[in-house]
N, C-alpha and C. Protein backbone atom coordinates (compact mmCIF):
# COMPACT_ATOMS: atom_id res chain seq x y z
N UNK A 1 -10.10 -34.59 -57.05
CA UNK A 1 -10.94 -33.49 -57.50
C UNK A 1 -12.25 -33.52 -56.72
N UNK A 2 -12.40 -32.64 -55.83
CA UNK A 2 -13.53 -32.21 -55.45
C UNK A 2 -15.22 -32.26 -56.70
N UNK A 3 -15.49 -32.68 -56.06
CA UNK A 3 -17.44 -32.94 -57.24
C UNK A 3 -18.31 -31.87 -56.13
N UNK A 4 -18.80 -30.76 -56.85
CA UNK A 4 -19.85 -30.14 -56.79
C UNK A 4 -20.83 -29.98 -57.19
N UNK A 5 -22.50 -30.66 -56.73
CA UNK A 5 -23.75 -30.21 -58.05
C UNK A 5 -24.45 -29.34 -56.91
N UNK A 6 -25.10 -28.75 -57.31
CA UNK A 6 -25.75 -27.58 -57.21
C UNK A 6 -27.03 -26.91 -57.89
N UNK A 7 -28.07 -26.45 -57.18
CA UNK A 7 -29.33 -26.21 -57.52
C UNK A 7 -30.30 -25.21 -57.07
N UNK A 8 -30.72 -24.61 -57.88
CA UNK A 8 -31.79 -23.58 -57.44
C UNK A 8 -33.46 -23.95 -57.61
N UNK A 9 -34.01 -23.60 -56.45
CA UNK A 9 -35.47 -24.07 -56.96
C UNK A 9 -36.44 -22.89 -56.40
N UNK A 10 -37.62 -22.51 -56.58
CA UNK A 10 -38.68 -21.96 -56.28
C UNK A 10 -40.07 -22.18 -56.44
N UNK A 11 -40.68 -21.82 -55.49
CA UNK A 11 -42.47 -22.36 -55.57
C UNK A 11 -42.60 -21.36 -55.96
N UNK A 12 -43.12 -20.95 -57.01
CA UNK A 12 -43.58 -19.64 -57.44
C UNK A 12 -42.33 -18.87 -58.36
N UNK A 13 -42.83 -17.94 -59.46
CA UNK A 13 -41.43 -17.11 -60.15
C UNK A 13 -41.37 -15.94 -60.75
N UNK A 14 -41.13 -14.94 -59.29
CA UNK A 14 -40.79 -15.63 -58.54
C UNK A 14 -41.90 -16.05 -56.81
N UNK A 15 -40.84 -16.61 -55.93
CA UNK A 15 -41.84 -17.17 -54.78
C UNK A 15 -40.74 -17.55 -53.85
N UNK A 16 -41.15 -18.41 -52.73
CA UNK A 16 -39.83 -18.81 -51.75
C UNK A 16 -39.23 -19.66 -52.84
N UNK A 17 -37.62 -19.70 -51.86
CA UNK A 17 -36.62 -20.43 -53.01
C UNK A 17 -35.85 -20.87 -52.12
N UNK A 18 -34.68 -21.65 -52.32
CA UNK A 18 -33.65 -22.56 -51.99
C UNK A 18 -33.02 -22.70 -52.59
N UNK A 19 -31.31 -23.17 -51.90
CA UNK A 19 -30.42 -23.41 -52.55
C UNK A 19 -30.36 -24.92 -52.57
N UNK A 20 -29.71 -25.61 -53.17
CA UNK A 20 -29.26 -27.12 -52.48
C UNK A 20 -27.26 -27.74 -53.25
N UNK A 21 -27.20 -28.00 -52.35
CA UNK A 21 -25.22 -28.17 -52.39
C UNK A 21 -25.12 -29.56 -51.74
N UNK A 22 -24.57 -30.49 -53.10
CA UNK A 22 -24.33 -31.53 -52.52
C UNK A 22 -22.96 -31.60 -52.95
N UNK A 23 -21.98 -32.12 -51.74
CA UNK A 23 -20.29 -31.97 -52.29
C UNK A 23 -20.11 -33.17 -51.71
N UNK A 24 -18.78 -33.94 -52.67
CA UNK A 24 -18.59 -35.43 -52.36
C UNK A 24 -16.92 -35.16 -52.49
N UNK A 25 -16.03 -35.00 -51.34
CA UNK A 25 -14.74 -34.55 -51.13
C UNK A 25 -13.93 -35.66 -50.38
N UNK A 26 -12.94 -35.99 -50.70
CA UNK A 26 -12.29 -36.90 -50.33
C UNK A 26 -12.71 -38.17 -49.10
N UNK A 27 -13.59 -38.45 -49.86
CA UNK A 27 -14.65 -39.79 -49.02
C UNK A 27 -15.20 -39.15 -48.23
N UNK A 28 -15.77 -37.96 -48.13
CA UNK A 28 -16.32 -36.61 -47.35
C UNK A 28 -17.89 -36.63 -48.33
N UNK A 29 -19.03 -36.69 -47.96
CA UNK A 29 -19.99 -36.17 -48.57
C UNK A 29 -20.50 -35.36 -47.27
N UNK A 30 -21.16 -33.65 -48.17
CA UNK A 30 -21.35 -32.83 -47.29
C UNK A 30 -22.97 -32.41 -48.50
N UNK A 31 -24.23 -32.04 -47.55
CA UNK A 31 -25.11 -31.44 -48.01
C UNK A 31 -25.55 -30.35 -47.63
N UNK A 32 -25.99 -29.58 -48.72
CA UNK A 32 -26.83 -28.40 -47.36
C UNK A 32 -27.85 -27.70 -48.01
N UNK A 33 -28.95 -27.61 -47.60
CA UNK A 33 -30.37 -26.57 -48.24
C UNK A 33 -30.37 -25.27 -47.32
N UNK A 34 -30.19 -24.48 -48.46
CA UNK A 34 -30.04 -23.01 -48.15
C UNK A 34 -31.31 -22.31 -48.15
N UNK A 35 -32.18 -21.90 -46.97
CA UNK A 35 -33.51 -21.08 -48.05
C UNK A 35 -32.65 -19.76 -48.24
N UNK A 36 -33.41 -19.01 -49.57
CA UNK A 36 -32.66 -17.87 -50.12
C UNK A 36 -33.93 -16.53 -49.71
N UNK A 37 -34.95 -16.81 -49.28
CA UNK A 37 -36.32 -16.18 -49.37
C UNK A 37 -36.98 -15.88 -50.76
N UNK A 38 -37.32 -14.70 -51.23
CA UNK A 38 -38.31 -14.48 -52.61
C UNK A 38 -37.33 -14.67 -53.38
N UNK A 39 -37.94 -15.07 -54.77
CA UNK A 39 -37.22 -14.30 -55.66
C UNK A 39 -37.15 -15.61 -56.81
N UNK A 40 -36.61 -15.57 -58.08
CA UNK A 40 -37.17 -16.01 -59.47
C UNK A 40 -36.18 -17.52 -59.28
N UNK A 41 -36.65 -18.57 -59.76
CA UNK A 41 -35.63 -20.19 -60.04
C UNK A 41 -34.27 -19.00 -60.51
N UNK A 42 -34.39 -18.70 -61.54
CA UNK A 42 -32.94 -18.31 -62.53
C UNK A 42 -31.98 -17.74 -61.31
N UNK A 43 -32.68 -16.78 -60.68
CA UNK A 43 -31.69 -15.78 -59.47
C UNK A 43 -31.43 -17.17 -58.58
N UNK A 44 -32.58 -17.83 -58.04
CA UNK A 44 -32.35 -19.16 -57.19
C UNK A 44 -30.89 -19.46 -57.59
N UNK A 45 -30.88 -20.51 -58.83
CA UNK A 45 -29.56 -21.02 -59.42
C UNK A 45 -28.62 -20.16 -59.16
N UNK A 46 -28.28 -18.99 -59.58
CA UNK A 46 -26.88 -17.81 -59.60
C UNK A 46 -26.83 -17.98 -58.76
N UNK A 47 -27.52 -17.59 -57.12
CA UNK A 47 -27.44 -17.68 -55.78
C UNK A 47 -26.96 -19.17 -55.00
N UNK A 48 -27.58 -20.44 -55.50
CA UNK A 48 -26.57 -21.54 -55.14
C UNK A 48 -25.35 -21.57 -55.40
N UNK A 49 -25.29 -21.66 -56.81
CA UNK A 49 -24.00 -21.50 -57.10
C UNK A 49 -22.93 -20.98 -56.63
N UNK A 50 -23.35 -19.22 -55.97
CA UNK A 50 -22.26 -18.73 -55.02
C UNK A 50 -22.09 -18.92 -53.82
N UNK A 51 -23.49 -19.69 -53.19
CA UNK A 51 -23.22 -20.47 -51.87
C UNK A 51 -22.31 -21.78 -51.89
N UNK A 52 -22.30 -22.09 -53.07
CA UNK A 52 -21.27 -23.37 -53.22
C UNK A 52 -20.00 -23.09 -53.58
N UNK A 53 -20.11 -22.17 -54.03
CA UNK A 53 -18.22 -21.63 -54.21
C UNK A 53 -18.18 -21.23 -52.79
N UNK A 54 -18.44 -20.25 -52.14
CA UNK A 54 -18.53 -20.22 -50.86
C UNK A 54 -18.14 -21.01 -49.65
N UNK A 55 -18.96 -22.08 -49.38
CA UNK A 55 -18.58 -23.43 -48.90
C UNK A 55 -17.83 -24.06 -49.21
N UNK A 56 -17.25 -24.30 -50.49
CA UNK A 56 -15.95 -24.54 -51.06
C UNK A 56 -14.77 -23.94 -50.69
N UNK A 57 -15.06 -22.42 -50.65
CA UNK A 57 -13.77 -21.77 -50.21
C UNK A 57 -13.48 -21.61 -49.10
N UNK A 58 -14.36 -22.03 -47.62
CA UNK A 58 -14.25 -22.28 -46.76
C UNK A 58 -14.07 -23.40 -46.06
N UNK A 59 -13.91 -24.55 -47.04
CA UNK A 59 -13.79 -25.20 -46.90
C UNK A 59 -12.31 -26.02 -47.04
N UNK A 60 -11.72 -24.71 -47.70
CA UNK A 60 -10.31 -24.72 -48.11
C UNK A 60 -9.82 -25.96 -49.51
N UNK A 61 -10.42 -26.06 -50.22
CA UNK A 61 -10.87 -26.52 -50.98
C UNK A 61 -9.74 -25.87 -52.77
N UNK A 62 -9.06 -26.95 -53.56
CA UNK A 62 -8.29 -26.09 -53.99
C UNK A 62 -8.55 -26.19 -55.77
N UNK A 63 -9.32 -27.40 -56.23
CA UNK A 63 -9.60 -27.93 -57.07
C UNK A 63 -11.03 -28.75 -57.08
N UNK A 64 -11.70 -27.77 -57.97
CA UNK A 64 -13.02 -28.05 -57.67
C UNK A 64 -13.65 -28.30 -59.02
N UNK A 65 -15.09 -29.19 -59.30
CA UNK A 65 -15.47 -29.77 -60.35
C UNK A 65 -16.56 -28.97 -59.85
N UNK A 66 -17.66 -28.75 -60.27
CA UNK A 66 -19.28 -28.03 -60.30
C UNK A 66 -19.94 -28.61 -61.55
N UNK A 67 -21.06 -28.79 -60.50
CA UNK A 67 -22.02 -29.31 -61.83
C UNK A 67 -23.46 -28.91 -62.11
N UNK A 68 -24.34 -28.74 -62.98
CA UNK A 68 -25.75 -27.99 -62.75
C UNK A 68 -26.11 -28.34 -63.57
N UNK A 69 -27.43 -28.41 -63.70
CA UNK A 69 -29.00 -28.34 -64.52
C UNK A 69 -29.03 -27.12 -65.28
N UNK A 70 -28.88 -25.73 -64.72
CA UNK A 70 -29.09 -24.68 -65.36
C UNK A 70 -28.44 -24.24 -66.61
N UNK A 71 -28.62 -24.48 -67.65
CA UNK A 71 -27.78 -23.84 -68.74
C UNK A 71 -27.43 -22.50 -68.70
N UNK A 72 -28.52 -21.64 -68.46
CA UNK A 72 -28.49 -20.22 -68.33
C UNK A 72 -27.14 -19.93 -67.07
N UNK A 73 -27.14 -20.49 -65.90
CA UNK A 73 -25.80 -20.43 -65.29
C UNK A 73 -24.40 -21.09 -65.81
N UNK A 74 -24.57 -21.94 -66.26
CA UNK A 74 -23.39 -22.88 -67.64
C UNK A 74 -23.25 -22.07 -68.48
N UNK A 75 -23.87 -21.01 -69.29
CA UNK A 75 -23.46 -20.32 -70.52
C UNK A 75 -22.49 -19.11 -70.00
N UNK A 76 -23.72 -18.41 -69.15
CA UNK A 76 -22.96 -17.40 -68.38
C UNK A 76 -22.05 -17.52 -67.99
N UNK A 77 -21.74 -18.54 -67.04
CA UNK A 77 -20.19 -18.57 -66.56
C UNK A 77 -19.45 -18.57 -67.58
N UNK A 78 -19.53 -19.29 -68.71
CA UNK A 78 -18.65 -20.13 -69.83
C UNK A 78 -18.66 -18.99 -70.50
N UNK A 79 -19.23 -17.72 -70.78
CA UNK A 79 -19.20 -16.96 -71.71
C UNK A 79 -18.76 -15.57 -71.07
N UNK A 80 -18.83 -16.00 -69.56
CA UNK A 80 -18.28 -14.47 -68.91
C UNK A 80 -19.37 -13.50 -68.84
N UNK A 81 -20.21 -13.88 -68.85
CA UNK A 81 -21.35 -12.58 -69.29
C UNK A 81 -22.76 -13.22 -69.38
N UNK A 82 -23.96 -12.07 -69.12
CA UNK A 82 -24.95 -12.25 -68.72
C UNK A 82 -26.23 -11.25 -69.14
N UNK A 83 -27.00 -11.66 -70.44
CA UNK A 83 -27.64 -10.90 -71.16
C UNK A 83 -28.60 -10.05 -70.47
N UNK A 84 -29.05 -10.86 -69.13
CA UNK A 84 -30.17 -10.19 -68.40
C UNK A 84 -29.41 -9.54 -67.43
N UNK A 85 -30.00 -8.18 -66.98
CA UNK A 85 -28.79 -7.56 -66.40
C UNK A 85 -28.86 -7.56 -65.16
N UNK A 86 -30.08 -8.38 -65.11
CA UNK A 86 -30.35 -8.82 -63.22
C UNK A 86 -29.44 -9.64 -62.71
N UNK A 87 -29.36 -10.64 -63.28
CA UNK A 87 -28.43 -11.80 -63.26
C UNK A 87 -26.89 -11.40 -63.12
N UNK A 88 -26.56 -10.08 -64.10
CA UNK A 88 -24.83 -9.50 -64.20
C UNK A 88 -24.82 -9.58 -63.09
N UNK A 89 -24.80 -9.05 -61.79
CA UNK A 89 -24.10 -8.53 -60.42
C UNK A 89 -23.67 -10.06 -59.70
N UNK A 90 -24.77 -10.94 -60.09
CA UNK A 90 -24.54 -12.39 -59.22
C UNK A 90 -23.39 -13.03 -60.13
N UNK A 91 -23.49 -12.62 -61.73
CA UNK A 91 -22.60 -13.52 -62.07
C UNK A 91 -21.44 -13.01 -62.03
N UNK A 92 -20.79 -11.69 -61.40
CA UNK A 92 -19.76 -11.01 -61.36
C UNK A 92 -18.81 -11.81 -59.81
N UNK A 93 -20.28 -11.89 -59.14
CA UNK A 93 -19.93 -12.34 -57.58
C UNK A 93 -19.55 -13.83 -57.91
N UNK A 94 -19.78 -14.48 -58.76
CA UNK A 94 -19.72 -15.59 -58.97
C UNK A 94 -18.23 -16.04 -59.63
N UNK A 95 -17.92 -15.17 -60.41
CA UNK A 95 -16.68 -15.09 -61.01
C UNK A 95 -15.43 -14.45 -60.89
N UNK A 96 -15.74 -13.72 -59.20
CA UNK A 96 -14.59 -13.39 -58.36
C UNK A 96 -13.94 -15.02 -57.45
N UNK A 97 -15.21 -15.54 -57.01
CA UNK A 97 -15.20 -16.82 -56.27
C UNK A 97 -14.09 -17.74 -57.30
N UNK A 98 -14.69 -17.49 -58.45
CA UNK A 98 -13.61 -19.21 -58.97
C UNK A 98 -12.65 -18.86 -59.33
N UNK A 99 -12.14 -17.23 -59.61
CA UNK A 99 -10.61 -17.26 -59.67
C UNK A 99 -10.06 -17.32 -58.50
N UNK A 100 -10.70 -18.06 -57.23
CA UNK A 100 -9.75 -17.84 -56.29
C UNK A 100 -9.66 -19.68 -56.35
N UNK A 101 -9.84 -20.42 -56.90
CA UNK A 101 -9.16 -21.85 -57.17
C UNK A 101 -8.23 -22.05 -58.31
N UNK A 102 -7.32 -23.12 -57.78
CA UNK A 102 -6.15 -23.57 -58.13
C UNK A 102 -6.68 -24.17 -59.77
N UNK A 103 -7.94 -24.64 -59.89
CA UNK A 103 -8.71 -25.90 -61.02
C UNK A 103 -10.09 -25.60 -60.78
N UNK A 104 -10.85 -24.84 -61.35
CA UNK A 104 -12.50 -25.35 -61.42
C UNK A 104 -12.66 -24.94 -62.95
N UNK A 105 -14.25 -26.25 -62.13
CA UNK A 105 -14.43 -26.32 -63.78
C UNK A 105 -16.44 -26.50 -63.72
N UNK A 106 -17.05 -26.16 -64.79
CA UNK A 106 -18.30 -26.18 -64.25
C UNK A 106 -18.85 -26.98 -65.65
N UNK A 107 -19.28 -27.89 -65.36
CA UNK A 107 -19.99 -28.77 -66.64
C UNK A 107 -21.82 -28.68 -66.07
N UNK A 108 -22.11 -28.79 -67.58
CA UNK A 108 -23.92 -29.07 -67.37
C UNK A 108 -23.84 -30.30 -67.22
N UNK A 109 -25.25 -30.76 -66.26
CA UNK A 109 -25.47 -32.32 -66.39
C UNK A 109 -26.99 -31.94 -66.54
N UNK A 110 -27.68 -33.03 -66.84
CA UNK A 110 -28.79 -33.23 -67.28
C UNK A 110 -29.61 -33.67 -65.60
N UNK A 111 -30.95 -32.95 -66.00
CA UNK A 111 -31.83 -32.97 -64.29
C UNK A 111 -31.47 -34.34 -63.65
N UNK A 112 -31.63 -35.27 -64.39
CA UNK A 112 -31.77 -36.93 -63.99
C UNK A 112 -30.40 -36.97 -63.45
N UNK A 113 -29.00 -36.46 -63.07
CA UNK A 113 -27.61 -36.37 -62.89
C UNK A 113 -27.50 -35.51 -61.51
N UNK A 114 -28.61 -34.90 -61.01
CA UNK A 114 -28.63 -33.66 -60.39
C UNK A 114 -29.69 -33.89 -59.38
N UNK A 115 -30.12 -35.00 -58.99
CA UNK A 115 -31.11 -35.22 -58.17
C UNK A 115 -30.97 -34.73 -56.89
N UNK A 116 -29.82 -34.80 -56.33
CA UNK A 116 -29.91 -35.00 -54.83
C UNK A 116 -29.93 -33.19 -54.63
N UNK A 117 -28.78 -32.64 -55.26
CA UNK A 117 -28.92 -30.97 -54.98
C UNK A 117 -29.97 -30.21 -55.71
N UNK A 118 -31.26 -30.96 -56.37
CA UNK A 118 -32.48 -30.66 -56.24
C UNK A 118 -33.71 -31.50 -55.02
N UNK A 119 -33.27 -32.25 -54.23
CA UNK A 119 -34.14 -32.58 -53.10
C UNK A 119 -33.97 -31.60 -52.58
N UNK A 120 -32.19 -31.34 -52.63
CA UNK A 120 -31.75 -30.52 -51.27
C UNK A 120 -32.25 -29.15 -51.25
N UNK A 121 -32.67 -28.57 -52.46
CA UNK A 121 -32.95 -27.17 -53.10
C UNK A 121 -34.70 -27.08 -52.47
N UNK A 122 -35.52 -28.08 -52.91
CA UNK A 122 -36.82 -28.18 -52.61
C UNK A 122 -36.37 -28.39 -50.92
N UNK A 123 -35.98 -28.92 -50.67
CA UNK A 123 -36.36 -28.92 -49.00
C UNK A 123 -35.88 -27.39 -48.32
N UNK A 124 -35.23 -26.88 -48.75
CA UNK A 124 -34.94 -25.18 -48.25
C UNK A 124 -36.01 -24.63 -49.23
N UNK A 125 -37.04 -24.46 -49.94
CA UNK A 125 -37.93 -23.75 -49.90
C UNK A 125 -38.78 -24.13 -49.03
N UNK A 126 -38.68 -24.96 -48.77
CA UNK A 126 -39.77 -25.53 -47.35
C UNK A 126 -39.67 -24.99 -46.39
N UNK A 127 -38.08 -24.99 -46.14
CA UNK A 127 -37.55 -24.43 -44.83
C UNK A 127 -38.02 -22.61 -45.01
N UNK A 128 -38.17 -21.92 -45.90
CA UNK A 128 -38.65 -20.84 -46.05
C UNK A 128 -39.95 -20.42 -45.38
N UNK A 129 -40.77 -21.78 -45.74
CA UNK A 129 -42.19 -21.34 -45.49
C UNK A 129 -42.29 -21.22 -43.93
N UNK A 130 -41.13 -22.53 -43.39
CA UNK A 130 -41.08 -22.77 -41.99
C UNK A 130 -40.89 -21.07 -41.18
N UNK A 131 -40.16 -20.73 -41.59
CA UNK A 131 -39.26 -19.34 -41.15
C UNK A 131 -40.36 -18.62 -41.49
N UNK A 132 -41.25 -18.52 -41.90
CA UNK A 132 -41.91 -17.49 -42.18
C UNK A 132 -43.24 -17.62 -41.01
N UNK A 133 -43.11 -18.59 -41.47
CA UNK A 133 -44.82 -18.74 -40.07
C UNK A 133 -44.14 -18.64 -38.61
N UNK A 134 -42.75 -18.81 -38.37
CA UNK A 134 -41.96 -18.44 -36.74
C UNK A 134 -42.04 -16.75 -36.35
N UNK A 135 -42.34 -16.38 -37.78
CA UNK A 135 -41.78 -14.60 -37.25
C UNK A 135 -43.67 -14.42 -37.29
C-alpha cells in the first residue's frame, strides 16, 4: 500500500501558498513542494490533495493510503460534499481522481504525524515569494 500525507499551507489568508507531498512507495520515498500562488490555507489543502492524487496517478499507482491534518478536507471527502461552495469545484476534482484507484483511502492524522508534507508545504510558499521577485 502506497502512504500518502499531504499539506496545504499559506503566509497570509489568504496570501502565497504551497502544496507539500510526501509519498513513501515501495522502498521509493518521493517529495515535492508545489507553490500554488494566492489564495486561502483551506483552498491550499483541497489543492494538495489533488496534486497528490495527481502524482499518484501518474505515477501509475493502484492502491493508495492518504493522509492529512485538514479535517475540513477529511470530512468533505468522507461525506462527498462541501458546505462552502468555494471549496465544491476542488472537491468534485478531487473525487473524480480517487475513483480512478483500485483502493484509496484517506485517514486524518494529527499535525505532529504530518510533519514532513508540512516542511514541504512551507518551503513552496517560499518558493512563491522566489517566483515572484524573478518576474
Amino acid at each position: 500500500m502506497i502512504e500518502v500525507y499531504f499539506d496545504g499551507a499559506s503566509a497570509g489568508n489568504p496570501g502565497p501558498s504551497g502544496a507539500g507531498i510526501f509519498i513513501k512507495a515501495n522502498g521509493e520515498v518521493y517529495r515535492h513542494s508545489i507553490p500554488l500562488g494566492n489564495m486561502t490555507n483551506h483552498e491550499a489543502e483541497f489543492h494538495a490533495f489533488i496534486k497528490a492524487l495527481e502524482i499518484c496517478l501518474e505515477k501509475g499507482f493502484k492502491s493508495v493510503s492518504f493522509r492529512t491534518d485538514s479535517e475540513l478536507v477529511n470530512k468533505s471527502v468522507e461525506k462527498e460534499f462541501a458546505k462552502n461552495k468555494l471549496y465544491a469545484p476542488l472537491l468534485e476534482t478531487a473525487l473524480v481522481k480517487t475513483d480512478k484507484f483500485e483502493l484509496f483511502f484517506l485517514k486524518w492524522v494529527p499535525s505532529s504525524m504530518n510533519k514532513t508534507a508540512d516542511d514541504l508545504a512551507r518551503k513552496a510558499v517560499r518558493q512563491n515569494e522566489v517566483m515572484e521577485k524573478a518576474d
